[in-house]
N, C-alpha and C. Protein backbone atom coordinates (compact mmCIF):
# COMPACT_ATOMS: atom_id res chain seq x y z
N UNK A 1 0.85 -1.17 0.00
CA UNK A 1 0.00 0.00 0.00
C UNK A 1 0.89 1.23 0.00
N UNK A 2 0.76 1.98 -1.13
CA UNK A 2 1.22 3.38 -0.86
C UNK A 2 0.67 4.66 -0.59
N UNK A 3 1.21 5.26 0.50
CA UNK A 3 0.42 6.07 1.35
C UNK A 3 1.04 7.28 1.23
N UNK A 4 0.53 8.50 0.48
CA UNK A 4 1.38 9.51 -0.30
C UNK A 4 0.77 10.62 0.82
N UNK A 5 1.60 11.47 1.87
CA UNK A 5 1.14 11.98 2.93
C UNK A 5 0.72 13.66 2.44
N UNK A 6 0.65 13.83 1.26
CA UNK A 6 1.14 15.03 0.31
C UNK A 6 -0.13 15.18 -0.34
N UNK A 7 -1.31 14.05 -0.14
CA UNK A 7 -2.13 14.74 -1.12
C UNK A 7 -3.66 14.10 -0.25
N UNK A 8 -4.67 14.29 -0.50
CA UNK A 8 -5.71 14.18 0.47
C UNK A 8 -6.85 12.88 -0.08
N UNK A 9 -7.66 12.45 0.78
CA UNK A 9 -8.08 11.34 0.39
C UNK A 9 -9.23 11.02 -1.57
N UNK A 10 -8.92 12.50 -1.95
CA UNK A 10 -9.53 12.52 -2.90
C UNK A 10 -8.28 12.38 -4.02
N UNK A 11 -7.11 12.42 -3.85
CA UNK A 11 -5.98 12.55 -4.17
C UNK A 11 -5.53 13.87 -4.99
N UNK A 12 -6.11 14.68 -4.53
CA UNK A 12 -5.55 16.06 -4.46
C UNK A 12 -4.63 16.75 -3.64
N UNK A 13 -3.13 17.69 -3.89
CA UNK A 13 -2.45 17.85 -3.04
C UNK A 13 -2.94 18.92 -2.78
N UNK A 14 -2.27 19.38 -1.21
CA UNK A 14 -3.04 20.84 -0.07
C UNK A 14 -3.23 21.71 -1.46
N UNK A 15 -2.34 22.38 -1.78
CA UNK A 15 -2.30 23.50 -2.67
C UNK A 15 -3.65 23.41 -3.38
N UNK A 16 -3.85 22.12 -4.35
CA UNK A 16 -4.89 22.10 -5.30
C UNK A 16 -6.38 22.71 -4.47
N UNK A 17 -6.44 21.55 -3.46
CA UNK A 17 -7.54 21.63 -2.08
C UNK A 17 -7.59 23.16 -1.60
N UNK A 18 -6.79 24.18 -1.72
CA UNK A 18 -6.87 25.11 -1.33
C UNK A 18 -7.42 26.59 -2.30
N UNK A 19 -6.59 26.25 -3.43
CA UNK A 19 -7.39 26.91 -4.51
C UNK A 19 -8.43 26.80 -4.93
N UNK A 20 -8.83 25.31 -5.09
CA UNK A 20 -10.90 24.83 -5.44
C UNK A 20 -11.18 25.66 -4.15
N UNK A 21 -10.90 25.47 -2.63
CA UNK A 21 -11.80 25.95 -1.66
C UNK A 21 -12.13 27.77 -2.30
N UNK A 22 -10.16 28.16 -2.49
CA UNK A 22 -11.25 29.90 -2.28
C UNK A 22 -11.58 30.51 -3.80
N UNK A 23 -11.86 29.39 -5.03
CA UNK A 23 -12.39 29.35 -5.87
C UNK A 23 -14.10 29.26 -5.62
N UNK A 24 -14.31 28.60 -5.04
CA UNK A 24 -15.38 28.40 -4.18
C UNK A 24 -16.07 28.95 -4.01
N UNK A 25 -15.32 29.67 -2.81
CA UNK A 25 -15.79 30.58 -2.06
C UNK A 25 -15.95 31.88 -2.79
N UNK A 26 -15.46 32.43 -3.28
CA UNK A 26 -15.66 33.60 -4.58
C UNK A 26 -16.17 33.68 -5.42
N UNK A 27 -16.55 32.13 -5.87
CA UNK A 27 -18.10 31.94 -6.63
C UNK A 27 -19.20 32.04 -5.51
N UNK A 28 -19.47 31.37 -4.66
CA UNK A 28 -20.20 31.52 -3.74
C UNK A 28 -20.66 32.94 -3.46
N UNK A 29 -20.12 33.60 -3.29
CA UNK A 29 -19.72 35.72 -2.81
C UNK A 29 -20.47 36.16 -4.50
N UNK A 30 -19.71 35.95 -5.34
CA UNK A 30 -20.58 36.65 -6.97
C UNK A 30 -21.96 35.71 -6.82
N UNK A 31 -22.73 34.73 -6.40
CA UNK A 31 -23.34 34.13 -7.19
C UNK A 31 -24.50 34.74 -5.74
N UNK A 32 -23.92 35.06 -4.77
CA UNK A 32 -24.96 35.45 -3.81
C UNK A 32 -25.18 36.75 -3.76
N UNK A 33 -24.10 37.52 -4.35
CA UNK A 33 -24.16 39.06 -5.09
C UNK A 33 -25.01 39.24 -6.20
N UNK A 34 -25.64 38.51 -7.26
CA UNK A 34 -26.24 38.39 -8.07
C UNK A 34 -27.67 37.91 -8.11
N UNK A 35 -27.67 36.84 -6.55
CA UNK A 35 -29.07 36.37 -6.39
C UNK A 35 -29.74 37.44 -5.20
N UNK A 36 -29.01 38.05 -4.25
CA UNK A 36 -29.60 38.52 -3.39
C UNK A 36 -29.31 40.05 -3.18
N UNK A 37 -29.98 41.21 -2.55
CA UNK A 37 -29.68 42.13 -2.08
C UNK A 37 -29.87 42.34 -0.85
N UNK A 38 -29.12 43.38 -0.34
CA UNK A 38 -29.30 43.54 1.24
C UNK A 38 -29.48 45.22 1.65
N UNK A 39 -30.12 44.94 2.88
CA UNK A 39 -30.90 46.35 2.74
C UNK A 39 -30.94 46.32 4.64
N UNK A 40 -30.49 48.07 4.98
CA UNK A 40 -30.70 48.13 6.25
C UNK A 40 -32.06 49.42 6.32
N UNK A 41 -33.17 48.59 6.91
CA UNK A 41 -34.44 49.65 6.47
C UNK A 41 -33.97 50.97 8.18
N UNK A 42 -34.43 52.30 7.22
CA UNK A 42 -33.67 53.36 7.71
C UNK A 42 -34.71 53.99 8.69
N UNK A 43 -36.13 54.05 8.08
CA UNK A 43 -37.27 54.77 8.93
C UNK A 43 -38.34 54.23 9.59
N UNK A 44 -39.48 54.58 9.66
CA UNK A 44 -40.36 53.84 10.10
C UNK A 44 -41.42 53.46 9.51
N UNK A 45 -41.67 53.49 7.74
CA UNK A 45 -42.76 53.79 7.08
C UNK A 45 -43.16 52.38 6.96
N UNK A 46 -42.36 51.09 7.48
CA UNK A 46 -43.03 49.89 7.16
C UNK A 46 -43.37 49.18 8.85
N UNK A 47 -43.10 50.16 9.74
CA UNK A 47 -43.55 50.19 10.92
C UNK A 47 -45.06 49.42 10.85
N UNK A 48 -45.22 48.71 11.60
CA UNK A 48 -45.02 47.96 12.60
C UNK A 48 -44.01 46.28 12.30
N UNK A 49 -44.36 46.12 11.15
CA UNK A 49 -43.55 45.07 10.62
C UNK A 49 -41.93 44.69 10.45
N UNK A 50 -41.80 46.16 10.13
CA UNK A 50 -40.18 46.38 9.74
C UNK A 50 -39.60 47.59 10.74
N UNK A 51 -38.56 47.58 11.84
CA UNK A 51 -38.59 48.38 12.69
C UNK A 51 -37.09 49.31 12.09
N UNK A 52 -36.44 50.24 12.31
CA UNK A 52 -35.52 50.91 12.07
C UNK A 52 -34.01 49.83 12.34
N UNK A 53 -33.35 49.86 11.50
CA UNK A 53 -32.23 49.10 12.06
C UNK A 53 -32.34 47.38 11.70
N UNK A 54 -33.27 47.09 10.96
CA UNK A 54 -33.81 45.30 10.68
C UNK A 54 -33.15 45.65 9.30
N UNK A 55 -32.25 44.44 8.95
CA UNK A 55 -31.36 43.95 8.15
C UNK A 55 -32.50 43.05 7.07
N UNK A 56 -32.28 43.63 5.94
CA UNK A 56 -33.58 42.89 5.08
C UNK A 56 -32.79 42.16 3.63
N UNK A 57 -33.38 41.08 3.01
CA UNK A 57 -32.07 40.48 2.53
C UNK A 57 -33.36 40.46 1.00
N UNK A 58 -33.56 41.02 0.02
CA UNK A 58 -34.14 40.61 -0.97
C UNK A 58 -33.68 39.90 -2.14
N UNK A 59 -34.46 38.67 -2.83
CA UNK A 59 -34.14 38.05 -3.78
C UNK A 59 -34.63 38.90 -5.47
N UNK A 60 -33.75 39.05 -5.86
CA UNK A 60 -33.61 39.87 -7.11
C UNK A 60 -34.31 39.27 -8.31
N UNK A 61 -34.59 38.22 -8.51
CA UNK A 61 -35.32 37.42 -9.34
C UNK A 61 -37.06 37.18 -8.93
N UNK A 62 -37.76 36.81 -10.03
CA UNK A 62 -39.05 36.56 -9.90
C UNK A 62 -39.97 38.03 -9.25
N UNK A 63 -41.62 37.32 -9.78
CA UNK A 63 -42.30 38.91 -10.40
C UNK A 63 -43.22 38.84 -8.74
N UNK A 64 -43.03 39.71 -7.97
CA UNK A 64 -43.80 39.91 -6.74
C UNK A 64 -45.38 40.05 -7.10
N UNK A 65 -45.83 39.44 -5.74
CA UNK A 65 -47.52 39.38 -5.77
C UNK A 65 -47.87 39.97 -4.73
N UNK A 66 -48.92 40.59 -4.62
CA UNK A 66 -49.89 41.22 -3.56
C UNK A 66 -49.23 40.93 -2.52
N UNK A 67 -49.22 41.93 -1.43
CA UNK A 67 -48.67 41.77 -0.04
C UNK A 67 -47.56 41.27 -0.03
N UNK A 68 -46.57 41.15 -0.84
CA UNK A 68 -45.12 40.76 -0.65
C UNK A 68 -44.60 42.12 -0.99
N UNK A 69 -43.43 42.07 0.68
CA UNK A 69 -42.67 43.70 0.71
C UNK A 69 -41.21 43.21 -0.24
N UNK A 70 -41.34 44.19 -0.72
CA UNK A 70 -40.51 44.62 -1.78
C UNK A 70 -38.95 45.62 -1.90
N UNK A 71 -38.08 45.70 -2.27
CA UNK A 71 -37.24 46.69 -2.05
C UNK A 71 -37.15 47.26 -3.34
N UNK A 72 -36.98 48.58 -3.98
CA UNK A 72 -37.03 49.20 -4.99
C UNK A 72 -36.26 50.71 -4.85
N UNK A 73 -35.64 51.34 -5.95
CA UNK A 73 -35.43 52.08 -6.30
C UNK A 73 -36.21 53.74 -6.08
N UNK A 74 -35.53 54.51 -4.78
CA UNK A 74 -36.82 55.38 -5.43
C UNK A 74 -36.68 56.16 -6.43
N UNK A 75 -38.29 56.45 -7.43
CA UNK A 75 -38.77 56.77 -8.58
C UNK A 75 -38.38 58.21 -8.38
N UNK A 76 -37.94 59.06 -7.30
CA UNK A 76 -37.91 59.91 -7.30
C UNK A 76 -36.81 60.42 -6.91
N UNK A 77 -35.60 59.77 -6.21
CA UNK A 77 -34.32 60.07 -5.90
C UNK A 77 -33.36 59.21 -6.40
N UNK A 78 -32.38 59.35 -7.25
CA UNK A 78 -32.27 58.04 -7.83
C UNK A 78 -30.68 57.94 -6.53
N UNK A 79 -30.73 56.75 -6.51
CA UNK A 79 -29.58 56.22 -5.93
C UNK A 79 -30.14 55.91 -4.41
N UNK A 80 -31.53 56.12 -3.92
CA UNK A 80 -32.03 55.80 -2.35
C UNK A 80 -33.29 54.63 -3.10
N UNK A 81 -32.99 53.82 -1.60
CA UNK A 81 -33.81 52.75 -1.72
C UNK A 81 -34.97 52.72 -1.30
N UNK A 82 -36.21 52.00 -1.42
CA UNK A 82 -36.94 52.41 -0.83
C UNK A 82 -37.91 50.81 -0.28
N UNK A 83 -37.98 50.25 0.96
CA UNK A 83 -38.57 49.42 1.33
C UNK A 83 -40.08 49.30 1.43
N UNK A 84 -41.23 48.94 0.39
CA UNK A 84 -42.43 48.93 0.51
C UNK A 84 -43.50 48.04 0.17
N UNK A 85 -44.62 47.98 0.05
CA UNK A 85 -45.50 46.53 0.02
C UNK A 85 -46.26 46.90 -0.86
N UNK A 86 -46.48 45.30 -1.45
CA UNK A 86 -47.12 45.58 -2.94
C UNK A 86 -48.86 45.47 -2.10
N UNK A 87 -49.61 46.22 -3.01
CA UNK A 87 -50.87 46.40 -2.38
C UNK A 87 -51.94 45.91 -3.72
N UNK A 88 -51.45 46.34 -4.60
CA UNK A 88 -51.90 46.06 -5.57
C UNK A 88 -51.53 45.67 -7.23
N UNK A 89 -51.27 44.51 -8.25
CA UNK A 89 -50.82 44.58 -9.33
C UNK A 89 -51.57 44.56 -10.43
N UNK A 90 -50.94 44.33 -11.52
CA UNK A 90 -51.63 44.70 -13.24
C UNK A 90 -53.08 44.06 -12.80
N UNK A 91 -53.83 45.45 -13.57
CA UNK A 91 -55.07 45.08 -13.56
C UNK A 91 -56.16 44.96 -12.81
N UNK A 92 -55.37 45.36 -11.26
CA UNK A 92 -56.24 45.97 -10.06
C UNK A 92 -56.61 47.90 -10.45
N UNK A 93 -57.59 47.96 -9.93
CA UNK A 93 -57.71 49.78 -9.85
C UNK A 93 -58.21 50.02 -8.28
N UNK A 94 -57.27 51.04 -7.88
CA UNK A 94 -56.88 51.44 -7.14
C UNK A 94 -57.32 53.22 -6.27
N UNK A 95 -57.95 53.23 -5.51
CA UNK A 95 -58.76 54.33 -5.24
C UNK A 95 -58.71 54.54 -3.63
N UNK A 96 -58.33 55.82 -3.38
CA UNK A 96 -58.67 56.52 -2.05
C UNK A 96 -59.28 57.31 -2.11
N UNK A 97 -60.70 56.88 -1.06
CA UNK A 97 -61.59 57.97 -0.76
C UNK A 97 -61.76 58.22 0.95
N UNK A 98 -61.67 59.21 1.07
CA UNK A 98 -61.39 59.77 3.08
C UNK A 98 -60.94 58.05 3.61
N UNK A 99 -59.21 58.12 3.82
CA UNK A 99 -58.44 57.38 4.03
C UNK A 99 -58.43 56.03 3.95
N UNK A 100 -59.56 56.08 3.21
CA UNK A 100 -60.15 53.94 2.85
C UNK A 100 -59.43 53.90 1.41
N UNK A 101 -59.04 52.81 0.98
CA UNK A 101 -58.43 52.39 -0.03
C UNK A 101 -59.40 51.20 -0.58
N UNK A 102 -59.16 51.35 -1.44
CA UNK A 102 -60.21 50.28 -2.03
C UNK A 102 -59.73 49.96 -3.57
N UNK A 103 -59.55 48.78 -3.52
CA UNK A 103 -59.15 47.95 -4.59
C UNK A 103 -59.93 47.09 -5.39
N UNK A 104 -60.50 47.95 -6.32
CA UNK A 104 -61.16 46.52 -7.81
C UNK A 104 -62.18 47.26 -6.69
N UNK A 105 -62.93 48.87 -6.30
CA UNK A 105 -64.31 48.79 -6.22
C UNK A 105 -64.59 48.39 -4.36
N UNK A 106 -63.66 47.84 -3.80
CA UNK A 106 -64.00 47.21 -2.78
C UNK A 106 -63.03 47.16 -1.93
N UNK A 107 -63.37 48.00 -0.38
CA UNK A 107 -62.74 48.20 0.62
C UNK A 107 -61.48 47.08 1.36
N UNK A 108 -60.04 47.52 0.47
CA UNK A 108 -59.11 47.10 1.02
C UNK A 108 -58.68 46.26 2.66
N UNK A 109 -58.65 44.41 2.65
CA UNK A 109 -58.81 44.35 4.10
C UNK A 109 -57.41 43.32 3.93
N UNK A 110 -56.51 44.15 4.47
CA UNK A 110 -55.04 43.63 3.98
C UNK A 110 -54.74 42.63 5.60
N UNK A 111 -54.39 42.03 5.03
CA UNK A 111 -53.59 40.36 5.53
C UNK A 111 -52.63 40.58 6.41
N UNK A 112 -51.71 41.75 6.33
CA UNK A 112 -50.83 42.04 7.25
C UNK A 112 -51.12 43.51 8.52
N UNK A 113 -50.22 43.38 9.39
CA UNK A 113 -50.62 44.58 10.44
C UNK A 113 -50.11 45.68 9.45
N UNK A 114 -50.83 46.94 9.85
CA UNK A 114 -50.74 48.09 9.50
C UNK A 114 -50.96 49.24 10.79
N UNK A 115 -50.08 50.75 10.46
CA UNK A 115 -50.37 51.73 11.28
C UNK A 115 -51.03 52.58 10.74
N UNK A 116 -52.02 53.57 11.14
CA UNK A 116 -52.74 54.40 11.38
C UNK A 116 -53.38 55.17 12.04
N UNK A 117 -52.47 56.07 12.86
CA UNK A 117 -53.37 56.91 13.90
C UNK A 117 -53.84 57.95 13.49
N UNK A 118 -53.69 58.94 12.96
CA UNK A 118 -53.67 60.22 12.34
C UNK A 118 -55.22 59.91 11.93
N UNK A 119 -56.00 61.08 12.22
CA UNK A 119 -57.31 60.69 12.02
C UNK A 119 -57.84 62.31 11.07
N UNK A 120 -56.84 63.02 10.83
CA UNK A 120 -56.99 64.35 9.58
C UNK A 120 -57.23 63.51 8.13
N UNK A 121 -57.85 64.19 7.80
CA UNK A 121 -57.96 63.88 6.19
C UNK A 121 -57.34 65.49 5.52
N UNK A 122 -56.40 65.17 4.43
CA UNK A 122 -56.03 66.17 3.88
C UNK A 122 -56.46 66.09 2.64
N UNK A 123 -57.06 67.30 1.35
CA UNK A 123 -57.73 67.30 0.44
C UNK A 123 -56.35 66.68 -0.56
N UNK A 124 -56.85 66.31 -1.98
CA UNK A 124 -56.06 65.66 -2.86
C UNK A 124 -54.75 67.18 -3.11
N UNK A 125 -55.90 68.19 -3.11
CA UNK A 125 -55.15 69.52 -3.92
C UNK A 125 -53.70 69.72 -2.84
N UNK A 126 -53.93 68.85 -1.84
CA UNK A 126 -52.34 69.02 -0.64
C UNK A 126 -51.46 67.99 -0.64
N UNK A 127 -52.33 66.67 -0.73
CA UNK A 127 -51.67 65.02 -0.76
C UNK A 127 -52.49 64.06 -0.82
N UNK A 128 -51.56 63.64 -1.71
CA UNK A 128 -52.35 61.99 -2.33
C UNK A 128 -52.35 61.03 -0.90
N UNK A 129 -52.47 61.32 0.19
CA UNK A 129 -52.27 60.81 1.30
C UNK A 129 -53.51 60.21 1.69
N UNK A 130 -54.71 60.81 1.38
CA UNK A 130 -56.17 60.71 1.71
C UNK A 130 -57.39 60.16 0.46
N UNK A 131 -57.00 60.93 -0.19
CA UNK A 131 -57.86 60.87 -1.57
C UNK A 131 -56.76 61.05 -2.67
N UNK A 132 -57.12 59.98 -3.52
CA UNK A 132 -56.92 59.89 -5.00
C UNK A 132 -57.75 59.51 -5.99
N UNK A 133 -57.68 59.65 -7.08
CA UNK A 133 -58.91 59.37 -8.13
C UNK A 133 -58.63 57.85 -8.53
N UNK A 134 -59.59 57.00 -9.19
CA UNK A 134 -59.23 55.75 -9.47
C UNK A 134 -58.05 55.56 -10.59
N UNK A 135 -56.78 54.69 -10.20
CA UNK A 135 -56.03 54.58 -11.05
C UNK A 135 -56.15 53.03 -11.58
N UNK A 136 -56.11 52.85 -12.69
CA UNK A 136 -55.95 51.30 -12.89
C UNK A 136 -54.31 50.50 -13.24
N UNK A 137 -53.94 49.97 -12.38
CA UNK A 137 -52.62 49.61 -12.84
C UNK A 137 -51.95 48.94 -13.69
N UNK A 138 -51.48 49.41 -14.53
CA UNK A 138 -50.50 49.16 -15.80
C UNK A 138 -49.81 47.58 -16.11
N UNK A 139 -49.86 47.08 -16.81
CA UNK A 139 -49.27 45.47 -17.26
C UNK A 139 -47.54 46.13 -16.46
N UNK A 140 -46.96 44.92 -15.68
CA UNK A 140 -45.68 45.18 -15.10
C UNK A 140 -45.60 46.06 -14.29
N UNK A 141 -46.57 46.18 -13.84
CA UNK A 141 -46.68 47.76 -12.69
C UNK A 141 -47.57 47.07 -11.32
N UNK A 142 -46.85 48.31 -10.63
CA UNK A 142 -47.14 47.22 -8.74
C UNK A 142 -47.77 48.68 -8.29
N UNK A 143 -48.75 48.94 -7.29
CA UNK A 143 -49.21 49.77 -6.13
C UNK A 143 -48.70 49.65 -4.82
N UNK A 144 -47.67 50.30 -4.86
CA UNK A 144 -47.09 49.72 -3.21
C UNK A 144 -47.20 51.33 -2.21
N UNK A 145 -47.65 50.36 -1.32
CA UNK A 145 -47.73 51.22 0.30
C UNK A 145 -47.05 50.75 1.48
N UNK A 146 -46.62 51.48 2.47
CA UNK A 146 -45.85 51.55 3.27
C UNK A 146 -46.98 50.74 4.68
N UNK A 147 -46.38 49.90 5.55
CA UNK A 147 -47.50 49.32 6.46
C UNK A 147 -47.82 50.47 7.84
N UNK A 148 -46.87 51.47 7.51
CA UNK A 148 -47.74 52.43 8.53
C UNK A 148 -48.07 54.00 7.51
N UNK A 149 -49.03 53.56 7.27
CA UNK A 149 -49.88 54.57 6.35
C UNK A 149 -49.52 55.95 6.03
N UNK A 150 -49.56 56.59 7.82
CA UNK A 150 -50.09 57.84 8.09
C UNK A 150 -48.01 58.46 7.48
N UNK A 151 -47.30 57.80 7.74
CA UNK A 151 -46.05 57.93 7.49
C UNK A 151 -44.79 57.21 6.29
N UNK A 152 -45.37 57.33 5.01
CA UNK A 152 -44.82 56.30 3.79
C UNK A 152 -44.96 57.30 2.72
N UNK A 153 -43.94 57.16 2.32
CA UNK A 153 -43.63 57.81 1.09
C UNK A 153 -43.84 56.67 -0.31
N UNK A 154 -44.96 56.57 -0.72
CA UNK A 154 -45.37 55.49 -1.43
C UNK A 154 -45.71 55.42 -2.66
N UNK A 155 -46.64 54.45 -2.94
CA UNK A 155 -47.70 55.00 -4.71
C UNK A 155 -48.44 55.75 -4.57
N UNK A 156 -49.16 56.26 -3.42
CA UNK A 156 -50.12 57.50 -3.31
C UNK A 156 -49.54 58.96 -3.65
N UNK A 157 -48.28 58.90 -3.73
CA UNK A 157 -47.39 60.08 -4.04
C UNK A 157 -46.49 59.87 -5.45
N UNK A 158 -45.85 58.87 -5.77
CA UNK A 158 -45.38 59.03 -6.85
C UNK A 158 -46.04 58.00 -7.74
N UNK A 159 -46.83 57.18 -7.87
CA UNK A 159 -47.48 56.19 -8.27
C UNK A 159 -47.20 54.89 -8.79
N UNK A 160 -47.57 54.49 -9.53
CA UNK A 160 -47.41 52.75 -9.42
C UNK A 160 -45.84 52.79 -9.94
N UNK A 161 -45.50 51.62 -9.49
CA UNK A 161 -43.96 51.78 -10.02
C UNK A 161 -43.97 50.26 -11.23
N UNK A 162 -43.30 50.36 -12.46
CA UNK A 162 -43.26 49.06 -13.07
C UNK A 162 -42.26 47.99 -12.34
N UNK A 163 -42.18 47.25 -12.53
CA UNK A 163 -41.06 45.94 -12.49
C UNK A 163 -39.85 46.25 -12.25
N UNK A 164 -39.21 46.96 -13.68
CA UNK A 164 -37.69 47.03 -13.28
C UNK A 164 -37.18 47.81 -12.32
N UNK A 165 -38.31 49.08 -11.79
CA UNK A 165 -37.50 49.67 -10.45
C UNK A 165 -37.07 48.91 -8.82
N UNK A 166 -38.06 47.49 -9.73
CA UNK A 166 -37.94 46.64 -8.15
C UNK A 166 -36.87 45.85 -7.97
N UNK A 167 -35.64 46.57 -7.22
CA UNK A 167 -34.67 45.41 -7.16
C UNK A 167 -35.18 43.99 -6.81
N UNK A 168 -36.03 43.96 -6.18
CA UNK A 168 -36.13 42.16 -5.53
C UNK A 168 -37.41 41.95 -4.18
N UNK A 169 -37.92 41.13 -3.92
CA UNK A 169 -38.55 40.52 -3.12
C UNK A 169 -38.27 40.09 -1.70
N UNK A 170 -38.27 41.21 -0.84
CA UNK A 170 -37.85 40.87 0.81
C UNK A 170 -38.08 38.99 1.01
N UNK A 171 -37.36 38.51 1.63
CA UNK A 171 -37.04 37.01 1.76
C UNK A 171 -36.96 36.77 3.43
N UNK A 172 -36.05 37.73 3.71
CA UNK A 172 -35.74 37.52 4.97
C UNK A 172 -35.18 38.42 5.61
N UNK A 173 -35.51 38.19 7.01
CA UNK A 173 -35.64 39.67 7.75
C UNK A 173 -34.65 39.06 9.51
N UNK A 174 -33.39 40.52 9.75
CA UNK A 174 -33.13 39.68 11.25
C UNK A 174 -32.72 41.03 11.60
């Protein structure tokens, strides 16, 4: 039996074993750079769900559905991110009347917790915050709102956003 102390039971020597590992590992790093994004949410607009300081990890692939929070681009600052929930997609229409939302005609009764204390209604002519006219949303286009209402910089202000501004699909949260 020859027992070659130089190379490992796959019969690879250290060196080889060491380059596959941080070959590896550097595929591993690009291929999780490419599947995932990471996001430290900054304010409180997805309050109660998402608190200041929660590390959010989104998958960059595949087309988000109703009530899945989202990370995206904002439409209005370019280079800031913006963490928010899809409320509504293609082919829903979309309407605020004195702070009820109502989707497809019929009073919005969303699945997840939400905030709302603020009990002012402000006219459209000040902010899309309260009242908006019915919008119907666009093929590749999402309605996203923030889970504490009274405080989200959302689609009620800059409006539906399509697809490609959405980097990815919140996955996981710590």
């Amino acid at each position: 039996m020859n027992i070659d102390s130089a190379s490992s039971r796959f019969g690879l020597p250290p060196i080889s074993r060491f380059v596959f590992g941080l070959v590896g590992i550097i595929a591993g790093f690009i291929l999780c750079r490419l599947l995932f994004a990471g996001f430290t949410v900054s304010d409180a607009s997805m309050s109660p769900n998402f608190k200041s300081g929660d590390r959010v990890y989104a998958l960059r692939f595949g087309t988000p559905r109703a009530g899945d929070v989202v990370l995206l681009e904002s439409p209005v600052e370019p280079g800031k991110y913006l963490l928010k929930r899809v409320a509504a997609v293609e082919g829903d229409v979309v309407e605020l009347r004195h702070r009820v939302i109502y989707i497809n005609n019929e009073r919005a009764q969303f699945k997840w917790k939400t905030v709302s204390t603020d009990t002012r209604v402000f006219p459209m002519s000040f902010s899309g915050r309260d009242n908006m006219t019915a919008v119907k949303i666009e093929r590749h286009s999402f309605f996203l709102l923030g889970d504490n209402v009274d405080h989200s910089f959302d689609s009620r202000e800059f409006g539906p956003v399509t697809k490609e501004s959405i980097v990815g699909r919140v996955i996981y949260r710590h």
